[in-house]
C-alpha atoms as a PDB file:
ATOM      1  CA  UNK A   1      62.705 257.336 160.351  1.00  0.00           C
ATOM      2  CA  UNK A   2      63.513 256.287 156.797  1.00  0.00           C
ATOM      3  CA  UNK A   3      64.409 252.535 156.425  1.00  0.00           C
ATOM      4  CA  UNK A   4      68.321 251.873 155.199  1.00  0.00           C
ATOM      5  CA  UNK A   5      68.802 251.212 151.505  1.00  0.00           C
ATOM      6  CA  UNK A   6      70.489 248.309 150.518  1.00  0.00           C
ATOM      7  CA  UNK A   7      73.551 248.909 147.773  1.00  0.00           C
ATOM      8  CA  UNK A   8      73.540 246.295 145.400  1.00  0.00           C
ATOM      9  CA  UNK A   9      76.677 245.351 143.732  1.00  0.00           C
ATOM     10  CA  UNK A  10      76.120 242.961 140.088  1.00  0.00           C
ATOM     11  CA  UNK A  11      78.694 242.221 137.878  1.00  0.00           C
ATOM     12  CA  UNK A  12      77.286 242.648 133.541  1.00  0.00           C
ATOM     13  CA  UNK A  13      79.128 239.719 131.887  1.00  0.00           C
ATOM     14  CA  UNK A  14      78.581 240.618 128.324  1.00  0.00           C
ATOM     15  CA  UNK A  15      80.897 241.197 125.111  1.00  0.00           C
ATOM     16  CA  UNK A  16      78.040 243.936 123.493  1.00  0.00           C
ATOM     17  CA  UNK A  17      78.883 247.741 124.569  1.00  0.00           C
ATOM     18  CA  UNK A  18      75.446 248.115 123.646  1.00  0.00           C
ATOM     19  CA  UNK A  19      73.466 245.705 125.126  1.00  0.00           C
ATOM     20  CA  UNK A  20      76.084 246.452 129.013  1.00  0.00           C
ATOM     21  CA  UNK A  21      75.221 250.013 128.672  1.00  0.00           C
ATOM     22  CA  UNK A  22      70.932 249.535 128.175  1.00  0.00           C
ATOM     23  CA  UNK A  23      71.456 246.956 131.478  1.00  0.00           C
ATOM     24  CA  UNK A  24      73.462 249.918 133.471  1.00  0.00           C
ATOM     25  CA  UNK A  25      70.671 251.951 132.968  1.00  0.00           C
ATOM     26  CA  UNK A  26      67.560 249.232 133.698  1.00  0.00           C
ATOM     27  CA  UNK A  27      70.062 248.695 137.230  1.00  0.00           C
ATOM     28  CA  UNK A  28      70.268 252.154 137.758  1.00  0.00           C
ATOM     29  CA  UNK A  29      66.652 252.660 137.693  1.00  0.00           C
ATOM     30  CA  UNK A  30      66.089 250.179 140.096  1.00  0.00           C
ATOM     31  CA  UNK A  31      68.264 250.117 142.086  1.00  0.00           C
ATOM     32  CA  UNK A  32      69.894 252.904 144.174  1.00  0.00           C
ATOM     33  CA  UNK A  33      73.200 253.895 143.420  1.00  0.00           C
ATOM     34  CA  UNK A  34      74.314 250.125 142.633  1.00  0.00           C
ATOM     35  CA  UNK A  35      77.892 248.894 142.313  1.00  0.00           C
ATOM     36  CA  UNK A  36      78.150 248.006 138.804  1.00  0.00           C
ATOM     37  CA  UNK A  37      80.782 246.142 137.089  1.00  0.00           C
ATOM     38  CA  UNK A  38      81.282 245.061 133.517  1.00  0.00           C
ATOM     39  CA  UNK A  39      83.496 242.110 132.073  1.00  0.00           C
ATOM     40  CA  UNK A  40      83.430 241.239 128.403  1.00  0.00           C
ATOM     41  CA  UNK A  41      84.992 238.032 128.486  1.00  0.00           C
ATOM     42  CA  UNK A  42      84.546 235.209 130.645  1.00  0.00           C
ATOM     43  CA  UNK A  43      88.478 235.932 131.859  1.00  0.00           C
ATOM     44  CA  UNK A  44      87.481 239.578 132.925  1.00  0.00           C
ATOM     45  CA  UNK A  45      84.433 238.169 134.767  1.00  0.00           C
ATOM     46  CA  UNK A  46      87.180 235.381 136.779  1.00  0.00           C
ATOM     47  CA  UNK A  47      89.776 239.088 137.346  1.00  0.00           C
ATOM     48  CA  UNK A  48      86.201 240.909 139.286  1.00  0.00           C
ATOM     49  CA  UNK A  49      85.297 237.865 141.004  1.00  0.00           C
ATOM     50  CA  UNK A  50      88.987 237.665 142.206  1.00  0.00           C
ATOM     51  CA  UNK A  51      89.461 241.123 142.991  1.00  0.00           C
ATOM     52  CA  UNK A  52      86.758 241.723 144.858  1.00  0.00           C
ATOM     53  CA  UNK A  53      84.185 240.674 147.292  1.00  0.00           C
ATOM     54  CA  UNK A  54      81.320 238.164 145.832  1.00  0.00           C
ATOM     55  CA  UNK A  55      78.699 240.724 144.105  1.00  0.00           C
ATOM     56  CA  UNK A  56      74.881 239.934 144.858  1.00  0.00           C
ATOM     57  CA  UNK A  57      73.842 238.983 141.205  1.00  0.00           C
ATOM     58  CA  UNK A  58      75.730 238.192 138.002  1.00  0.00           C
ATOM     59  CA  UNK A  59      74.241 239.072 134.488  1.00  0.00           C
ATOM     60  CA  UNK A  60      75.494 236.252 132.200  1.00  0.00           C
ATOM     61  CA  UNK A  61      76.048 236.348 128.658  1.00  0.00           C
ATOM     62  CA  UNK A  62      76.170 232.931 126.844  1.00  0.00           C
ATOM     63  CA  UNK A  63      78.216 233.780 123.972  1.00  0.00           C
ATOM     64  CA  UNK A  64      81.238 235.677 124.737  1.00  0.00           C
ATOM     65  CA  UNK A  65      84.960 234.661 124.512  1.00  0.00           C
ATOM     66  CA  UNK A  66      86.252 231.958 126.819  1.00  0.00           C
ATOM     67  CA  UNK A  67      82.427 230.432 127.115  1.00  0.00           C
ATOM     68  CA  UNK A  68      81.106 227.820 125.642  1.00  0.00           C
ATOM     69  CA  UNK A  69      77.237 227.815 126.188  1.00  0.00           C
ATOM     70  CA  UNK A  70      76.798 226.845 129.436  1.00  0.00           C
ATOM     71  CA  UNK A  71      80.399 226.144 130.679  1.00  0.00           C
ATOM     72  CA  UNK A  72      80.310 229.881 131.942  1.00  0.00           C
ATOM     73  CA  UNK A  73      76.947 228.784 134.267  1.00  0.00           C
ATOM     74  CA  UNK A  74      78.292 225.528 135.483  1.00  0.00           C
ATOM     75  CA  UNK A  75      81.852 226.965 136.579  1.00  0.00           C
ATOM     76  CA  UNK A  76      80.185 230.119 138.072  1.00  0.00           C
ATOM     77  CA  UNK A  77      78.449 227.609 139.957  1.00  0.00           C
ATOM     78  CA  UNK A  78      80.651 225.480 140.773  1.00  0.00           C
ATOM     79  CA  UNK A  79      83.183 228.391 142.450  1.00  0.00           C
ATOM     80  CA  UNK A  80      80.520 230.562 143.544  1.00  0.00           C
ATOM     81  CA  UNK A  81      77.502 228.967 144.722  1.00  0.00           C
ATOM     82  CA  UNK A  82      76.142 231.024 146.861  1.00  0.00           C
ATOM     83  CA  UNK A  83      75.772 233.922 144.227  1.00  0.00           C
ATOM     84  CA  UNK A  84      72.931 234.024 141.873  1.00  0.00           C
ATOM     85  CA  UNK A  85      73.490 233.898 138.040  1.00  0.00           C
ATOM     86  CA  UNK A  86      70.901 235.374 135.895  1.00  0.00           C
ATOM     87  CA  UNK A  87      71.536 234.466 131.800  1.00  0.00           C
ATOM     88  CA  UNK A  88      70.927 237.031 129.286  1.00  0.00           C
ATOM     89  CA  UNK A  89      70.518 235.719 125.888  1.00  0.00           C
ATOM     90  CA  UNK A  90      69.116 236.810 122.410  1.00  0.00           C
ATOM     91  CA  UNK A  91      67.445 233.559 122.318  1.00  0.00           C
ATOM     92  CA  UNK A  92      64.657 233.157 124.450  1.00  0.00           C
ATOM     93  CA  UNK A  93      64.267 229.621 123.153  1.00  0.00           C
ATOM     94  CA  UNK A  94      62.156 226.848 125.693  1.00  0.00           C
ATOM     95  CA  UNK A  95      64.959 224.497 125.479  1.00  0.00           C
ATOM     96  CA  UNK A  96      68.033 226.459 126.469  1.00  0.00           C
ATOM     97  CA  UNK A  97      65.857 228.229 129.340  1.00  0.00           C
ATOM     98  CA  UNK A  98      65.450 224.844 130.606  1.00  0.00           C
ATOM     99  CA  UNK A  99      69.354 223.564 130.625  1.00  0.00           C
ATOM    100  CA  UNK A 100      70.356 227.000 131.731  1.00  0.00           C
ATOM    101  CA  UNK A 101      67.538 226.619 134.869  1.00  0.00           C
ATOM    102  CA  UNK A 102      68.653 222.549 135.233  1.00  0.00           C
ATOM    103  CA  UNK A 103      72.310 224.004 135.411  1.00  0.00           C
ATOM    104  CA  UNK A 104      71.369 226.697 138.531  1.00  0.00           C
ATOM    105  CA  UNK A 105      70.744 229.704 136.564  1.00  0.00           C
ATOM    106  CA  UNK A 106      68.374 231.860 138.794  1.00  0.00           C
ATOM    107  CA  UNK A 107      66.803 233.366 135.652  1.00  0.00           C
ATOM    108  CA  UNK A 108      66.519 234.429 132.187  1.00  0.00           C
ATOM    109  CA  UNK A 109      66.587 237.389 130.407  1.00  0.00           C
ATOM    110  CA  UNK A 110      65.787 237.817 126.425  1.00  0.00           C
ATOM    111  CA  UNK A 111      68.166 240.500 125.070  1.00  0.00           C
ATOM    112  CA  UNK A 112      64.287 241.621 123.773  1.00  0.00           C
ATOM    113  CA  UNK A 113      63.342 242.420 126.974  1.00  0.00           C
ATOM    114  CA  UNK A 114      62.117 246.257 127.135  1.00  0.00           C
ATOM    115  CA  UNK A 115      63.253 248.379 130.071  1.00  0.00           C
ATOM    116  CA  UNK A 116      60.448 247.440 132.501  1.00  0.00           C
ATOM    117  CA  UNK A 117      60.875 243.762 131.928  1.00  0.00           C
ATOM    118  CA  UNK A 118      64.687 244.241 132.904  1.00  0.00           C
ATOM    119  CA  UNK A 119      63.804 246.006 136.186  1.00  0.00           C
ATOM    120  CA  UNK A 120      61.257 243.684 137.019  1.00  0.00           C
ATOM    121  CA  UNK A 121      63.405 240.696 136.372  1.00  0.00           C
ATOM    122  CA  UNK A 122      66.175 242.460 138.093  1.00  0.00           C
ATOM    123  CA  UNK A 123      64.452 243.267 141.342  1.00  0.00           C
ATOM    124  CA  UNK A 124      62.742 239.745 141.450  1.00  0.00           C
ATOM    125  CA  UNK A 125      65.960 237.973 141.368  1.00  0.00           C
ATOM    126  CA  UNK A 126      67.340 239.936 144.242  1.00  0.00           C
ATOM    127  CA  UNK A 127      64.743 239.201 146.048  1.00  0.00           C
ATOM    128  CA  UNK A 128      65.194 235.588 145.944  1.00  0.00           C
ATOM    129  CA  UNK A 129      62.683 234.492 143.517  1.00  0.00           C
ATOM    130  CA  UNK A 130      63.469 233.312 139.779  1.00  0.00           C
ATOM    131  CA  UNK A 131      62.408 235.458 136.554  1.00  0.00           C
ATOM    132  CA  UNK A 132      61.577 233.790 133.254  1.00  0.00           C
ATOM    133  CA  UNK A 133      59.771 235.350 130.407  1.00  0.00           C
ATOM    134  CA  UNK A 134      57.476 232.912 129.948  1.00  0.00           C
ATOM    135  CA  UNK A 135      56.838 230.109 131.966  1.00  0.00           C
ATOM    136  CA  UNK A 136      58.593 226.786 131.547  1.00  0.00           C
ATOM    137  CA  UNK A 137      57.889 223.041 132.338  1.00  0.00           C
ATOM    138  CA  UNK A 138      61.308 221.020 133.349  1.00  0.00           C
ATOM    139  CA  UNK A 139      61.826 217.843 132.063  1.00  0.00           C
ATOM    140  CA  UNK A 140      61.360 215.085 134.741  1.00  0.00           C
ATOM    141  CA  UNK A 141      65.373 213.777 134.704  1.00  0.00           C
ATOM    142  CA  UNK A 142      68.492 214.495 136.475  1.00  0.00           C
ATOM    143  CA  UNK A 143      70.428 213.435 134.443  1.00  0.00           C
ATOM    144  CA  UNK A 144      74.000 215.107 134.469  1.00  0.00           C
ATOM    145  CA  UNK A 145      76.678 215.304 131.911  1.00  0.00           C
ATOM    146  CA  UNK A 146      79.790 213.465 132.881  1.00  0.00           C
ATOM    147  CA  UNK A 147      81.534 216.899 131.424  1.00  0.00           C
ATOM    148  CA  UNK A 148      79.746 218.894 133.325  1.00  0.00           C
ATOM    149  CA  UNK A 149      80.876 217.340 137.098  1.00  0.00           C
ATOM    150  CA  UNK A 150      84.498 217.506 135.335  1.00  0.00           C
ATOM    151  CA  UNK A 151      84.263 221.153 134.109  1.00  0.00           C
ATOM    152  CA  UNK A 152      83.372 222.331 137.323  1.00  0.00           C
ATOM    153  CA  UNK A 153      86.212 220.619 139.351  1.00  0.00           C
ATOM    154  CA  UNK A 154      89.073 222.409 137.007  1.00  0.00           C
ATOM    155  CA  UNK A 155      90.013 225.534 138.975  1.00  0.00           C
ATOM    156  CA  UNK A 156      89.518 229.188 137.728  1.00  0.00           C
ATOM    157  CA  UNK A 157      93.089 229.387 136.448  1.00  0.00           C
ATOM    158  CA  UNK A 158      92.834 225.776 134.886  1.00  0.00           C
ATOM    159  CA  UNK A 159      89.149 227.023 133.383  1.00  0.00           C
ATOM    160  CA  UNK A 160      90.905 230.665 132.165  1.00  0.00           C
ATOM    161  CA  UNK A 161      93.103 228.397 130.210  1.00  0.00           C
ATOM    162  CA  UNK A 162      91.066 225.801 128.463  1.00  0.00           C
ATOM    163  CA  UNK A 163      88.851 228.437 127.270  1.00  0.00           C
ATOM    164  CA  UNK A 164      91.894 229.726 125.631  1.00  0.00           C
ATOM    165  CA  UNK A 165      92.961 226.609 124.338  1.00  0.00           C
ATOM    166  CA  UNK A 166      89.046 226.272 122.712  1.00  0.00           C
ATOM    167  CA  UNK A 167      89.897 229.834 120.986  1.00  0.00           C
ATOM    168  CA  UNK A 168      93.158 228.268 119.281  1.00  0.00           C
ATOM    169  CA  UNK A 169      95.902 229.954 121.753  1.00  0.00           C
ATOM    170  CA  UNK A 170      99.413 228.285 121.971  1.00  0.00           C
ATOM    171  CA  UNK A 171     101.488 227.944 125.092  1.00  0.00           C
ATOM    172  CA  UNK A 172     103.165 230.797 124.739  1.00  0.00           C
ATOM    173  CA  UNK A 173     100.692 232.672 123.802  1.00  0.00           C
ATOM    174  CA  UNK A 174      98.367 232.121 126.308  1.00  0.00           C
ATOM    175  CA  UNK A 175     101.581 232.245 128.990  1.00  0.00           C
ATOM    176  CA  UNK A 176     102.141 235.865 127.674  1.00  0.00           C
ATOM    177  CA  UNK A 177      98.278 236.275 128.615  1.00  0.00           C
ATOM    178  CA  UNK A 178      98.337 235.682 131.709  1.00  0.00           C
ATOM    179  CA  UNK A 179     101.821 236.730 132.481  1.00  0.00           C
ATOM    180  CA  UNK A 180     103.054 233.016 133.847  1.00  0.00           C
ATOM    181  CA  UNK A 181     105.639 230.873 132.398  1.00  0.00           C
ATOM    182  CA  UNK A 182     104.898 228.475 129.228  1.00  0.00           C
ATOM    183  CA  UNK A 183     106.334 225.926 131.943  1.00  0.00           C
ATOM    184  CA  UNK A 184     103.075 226.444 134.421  1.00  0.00           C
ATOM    185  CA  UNK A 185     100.504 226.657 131.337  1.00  0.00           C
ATOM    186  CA  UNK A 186     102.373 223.184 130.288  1.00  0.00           C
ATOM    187  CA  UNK A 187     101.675 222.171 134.534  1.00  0.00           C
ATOM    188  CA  UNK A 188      97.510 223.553 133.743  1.00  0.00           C
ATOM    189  CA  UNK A 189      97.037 221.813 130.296  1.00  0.00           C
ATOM    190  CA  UNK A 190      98.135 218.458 131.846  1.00  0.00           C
ATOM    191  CA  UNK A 191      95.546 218.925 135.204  1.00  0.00           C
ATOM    192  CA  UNK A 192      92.923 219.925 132.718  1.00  0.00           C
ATOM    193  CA  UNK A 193      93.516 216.484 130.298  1.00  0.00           C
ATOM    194  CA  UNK A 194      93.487 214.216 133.619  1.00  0.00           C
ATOM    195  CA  UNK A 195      90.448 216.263 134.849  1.00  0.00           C
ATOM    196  CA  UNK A 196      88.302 215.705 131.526  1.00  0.00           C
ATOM    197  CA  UNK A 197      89.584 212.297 130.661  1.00  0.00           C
ATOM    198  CA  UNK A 198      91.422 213.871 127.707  1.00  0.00           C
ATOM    199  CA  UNK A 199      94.822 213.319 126.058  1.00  0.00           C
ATOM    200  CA  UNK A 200      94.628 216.040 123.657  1.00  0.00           C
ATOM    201  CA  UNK A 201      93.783 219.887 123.072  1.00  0.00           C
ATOM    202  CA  UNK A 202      91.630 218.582 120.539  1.00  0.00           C
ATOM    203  CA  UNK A 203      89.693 216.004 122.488  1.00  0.00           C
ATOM    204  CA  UNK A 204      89.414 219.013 125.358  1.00  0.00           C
ATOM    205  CA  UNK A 205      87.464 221.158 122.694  1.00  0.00           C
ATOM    206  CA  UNK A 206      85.043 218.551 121.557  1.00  0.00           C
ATOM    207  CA  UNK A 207      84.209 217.953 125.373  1.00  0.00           C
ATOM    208  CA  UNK A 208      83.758 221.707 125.603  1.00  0.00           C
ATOM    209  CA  UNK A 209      81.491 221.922 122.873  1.00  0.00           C
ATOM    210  CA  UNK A 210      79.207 219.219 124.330  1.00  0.00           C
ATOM    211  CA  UNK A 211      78.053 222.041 126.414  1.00  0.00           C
ATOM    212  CA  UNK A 212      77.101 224.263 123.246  1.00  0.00           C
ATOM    213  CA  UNK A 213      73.952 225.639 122.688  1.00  0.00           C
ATOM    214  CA  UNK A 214      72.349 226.589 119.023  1.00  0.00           C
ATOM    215  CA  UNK A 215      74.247 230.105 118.439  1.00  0.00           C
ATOM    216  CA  UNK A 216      72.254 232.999 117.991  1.00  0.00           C
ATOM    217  CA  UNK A 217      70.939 233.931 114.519  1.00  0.00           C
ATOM    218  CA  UNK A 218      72.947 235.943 112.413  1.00  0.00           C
ATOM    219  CA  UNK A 219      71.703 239.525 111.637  1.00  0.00           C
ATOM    220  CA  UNK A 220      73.102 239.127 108.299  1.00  0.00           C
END
């Protein structure tokens, strides 16, 4: 009487070939024969999530286009509560562990991390508990960011499309993007200002950016 294995299915959200294809294989050794799907841009991560049923862990990235530090975390958990986000950063600093945890991250992951320590954090999560590298006092405030409760009321479309307005896309370009009139991205723009308080594509970037974290060192 062998005991039924449970397939996992966990979405890599991560613009590095590289650093998806050394987290396939620290799944794969874990897990059997997961469900593995990869998104390098916050806008592929909203198509997978939309396609398909909710996966049971997501592998977050917090620098990749169409986030903006911890924008990806809040709207991730804002649409989709009830699955747990796990950040994976090449920072492992105290400080950004802490907003990512304050935000509902159920983990993080240094891009350092040998094989082992992915596994282990892997199969930790998915059993319910949270995985940090080291451990981590939270500051004794909840305090929350009025952009933050804003961010996470826009809608997936309306969040798809500010994220291209913070990368310097025009109407039309970002209507040819996501194959919808320049009329409808005109109806989206003007939801997002009177969501955020904004008047301006400018003013909707520096709100964005509020949630930026320091930006990971150069290897240069």
């Amino acid at each position: 009487m062998g005991s039924q294995t449970i397939k996992y299915t966990i979405i890599i959200a991560d613009d590095h070939p590289l650093f998806r294809a050394a987290m396939q294989a620290a799944l794969k050794q874990a897990l059997d024969d997961p469900e593995i799907h990869e998104a390098g841009s916050v806008g592929a991560l909203q198509n997978i999530l939309e396609s398909s049923s909710a996966p049971d862990l997501i592998l977050l990235d917090l620098h990749m286009p169409g986030a903006h530090g911890l924008s990806g975390l809040i709207f991730l958990r804002g649409h989709y509560p009830e699955v747990p986000v796990v950040i994976v950063s090449a920072t492992d600093d105290v400080q950004v562990i802490q907003k990512a945890l304050k935000h509902g991250s159920s983990g993080f992951i240094p891009k350092s991390s040998s094989l082992n320590i992915l596994k282990e954090a892997i199969l930790k999560v998915l059993d319910g508990e949270t995985w940090l590298p080291c451990p981590v006092d939270m500051p004794d405030t909840d305090i929350t960011n009025d952009i933050e409760e804003k961010l996470a009321s826009l809608t997936p479309q309306q969040f798809r499309v500010l994220g291209m307005i913070s990368e310097g896309l025009l109407n039309k370009q970002i209507a040819y993007e996501l194959e919808v009139s320049e009329a409808t991205i005109k109806a989206h723009i003007t939801a997002i200002f009177k969501k955020l308080g904004v008047r301006s594509r400018t003013q909707a970037v520096i709100a964005l950016k509020e949630l930026e974290i320091d930006p990971p060192k150069s290897n240069e």
